[in-house]
C-alpha atoms as a PDB file:
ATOM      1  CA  UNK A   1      98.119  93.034  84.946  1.00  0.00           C
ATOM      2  CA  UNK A   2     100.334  89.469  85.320  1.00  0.00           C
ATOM      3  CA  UNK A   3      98.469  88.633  87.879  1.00  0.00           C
ATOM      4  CA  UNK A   4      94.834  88.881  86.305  1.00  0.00           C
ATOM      5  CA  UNK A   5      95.718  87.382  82.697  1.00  0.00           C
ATOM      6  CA  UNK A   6      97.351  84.398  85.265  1.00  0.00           C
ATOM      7  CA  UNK A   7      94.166  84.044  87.001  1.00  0.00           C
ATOM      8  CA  UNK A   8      91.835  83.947  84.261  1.00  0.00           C
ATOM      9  CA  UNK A   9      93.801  81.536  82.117  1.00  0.00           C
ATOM     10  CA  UNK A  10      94.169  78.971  85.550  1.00  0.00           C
ATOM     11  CA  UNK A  11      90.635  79.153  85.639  1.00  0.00           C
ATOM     12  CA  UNK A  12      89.935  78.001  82.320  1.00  0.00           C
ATOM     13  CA  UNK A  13      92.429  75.019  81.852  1.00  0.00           C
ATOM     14  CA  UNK A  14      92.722  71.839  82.842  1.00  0.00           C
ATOM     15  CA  UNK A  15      96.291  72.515  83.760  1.00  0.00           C
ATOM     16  CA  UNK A  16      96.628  75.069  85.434  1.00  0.00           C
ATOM     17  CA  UNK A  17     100.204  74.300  86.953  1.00  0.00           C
ATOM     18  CA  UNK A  18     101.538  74.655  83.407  1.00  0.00           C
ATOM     19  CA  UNK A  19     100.180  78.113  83.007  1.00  0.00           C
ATOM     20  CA  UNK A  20     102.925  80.732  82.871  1.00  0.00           C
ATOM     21  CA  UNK A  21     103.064  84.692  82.206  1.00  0.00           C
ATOM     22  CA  UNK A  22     106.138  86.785  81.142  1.00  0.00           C
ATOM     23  CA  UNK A  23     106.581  90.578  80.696  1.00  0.00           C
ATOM     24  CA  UNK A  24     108.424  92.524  78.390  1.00  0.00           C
ATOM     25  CA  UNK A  25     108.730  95.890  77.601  1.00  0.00           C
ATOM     26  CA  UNK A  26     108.632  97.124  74.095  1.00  0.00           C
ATOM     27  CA  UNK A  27     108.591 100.707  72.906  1.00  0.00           C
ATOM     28  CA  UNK A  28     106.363 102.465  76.326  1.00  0.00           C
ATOM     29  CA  UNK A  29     103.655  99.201  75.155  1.00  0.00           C
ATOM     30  CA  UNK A  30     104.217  96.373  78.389  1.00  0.00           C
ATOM     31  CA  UNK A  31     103.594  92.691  76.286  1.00  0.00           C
ATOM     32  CA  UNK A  32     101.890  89.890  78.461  1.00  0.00           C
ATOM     33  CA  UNK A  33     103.292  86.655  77.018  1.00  0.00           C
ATOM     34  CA  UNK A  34     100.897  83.896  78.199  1.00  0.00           C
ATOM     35  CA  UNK A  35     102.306  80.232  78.050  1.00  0.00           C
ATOM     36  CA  UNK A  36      99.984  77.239  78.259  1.00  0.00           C
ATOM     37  CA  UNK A  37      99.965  73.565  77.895  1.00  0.00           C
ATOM     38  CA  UNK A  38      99.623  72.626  73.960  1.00  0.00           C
ATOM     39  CA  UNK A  39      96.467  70.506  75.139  1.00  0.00           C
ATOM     40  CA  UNK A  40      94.645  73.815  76.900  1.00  0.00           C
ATOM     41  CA  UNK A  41      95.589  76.230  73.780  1.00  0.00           C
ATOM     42  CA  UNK A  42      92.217  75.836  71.989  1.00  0.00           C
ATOM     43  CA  UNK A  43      90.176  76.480  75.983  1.00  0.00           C
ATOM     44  CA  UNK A  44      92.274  79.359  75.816  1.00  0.00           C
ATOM     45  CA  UNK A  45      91.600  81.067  72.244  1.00  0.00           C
ATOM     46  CA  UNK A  46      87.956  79.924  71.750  1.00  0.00           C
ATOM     47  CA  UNK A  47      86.022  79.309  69.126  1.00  0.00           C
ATOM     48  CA  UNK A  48      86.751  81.527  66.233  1.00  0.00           C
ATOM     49  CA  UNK A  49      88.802  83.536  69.065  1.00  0.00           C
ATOM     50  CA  UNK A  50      86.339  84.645  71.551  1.00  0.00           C
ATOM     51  CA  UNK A  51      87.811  83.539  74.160  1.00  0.00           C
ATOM     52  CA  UNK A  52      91.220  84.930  73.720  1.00  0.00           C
ATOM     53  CA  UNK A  53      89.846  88.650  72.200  1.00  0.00           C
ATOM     54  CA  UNK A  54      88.083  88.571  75.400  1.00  0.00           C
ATOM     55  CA  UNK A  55      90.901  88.402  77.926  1.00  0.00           C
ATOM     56  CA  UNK A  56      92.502  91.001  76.002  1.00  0.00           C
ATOM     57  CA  UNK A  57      89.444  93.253  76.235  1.00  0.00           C
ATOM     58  CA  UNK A  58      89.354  93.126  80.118  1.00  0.00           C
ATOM     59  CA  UNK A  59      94.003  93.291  79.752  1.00  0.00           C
ATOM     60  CA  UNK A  60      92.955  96.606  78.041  1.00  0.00           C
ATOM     61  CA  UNK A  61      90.268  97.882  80.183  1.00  0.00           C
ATOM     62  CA  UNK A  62      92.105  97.437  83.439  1.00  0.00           C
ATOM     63  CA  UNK A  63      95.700  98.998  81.735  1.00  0.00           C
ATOM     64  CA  UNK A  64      93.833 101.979  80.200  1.00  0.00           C
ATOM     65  CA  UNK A  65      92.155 102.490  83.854  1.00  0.00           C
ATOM     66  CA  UNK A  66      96.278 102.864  85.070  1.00  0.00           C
ATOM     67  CA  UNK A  67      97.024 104.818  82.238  1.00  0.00           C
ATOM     68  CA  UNK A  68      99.311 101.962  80.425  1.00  0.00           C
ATOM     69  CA  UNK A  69      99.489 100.378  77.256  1.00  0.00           C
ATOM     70  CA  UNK A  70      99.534  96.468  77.178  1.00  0.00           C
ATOM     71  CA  UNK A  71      99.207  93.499  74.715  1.00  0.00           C
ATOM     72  CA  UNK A  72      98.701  90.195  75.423  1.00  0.00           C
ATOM     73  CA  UNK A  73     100.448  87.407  72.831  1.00  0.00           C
ATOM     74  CA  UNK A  74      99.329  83.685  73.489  1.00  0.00           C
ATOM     75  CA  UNK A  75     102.152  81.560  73.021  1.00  0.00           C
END
């Protein structure tokens, strides 16, 4: 799952060296933090938040397909 929010979020930067993921566990729910440079923060969210509700969709689809329960938080 830290390996597929990573590569979608290098693709869509213009720094990708700067992109970094974390996981924690909270409560049986595995949290994705996803660290970017403060110039790519507004490729990453989208307008109005497309971009960002998307990522999560496919984080959700793939973790419900394993049978696991994951959020992603953009720092």
């Amino acid at each position: 799952m830290e390996e597929l929010v990573e590569v979608i979020a290098k693709n869509i930067v213009d720094q990708p060296k700067k992109v970094e993921t974390a996981i924690k566990n909270d409560d049986g729910v595995t949290v994705i933090e996803l660290s970017v440079a403060d110039d790519d923060m507004g490729k990453v969210i989208g307008k109005q938040g497309r971009i960002a509700r998307a990522i999560r969709k496919v984080v959700k689809a793939s973790a419900t397909k394993e049978g696991k329960k994951v959020e992603l938080k953009i720092k």
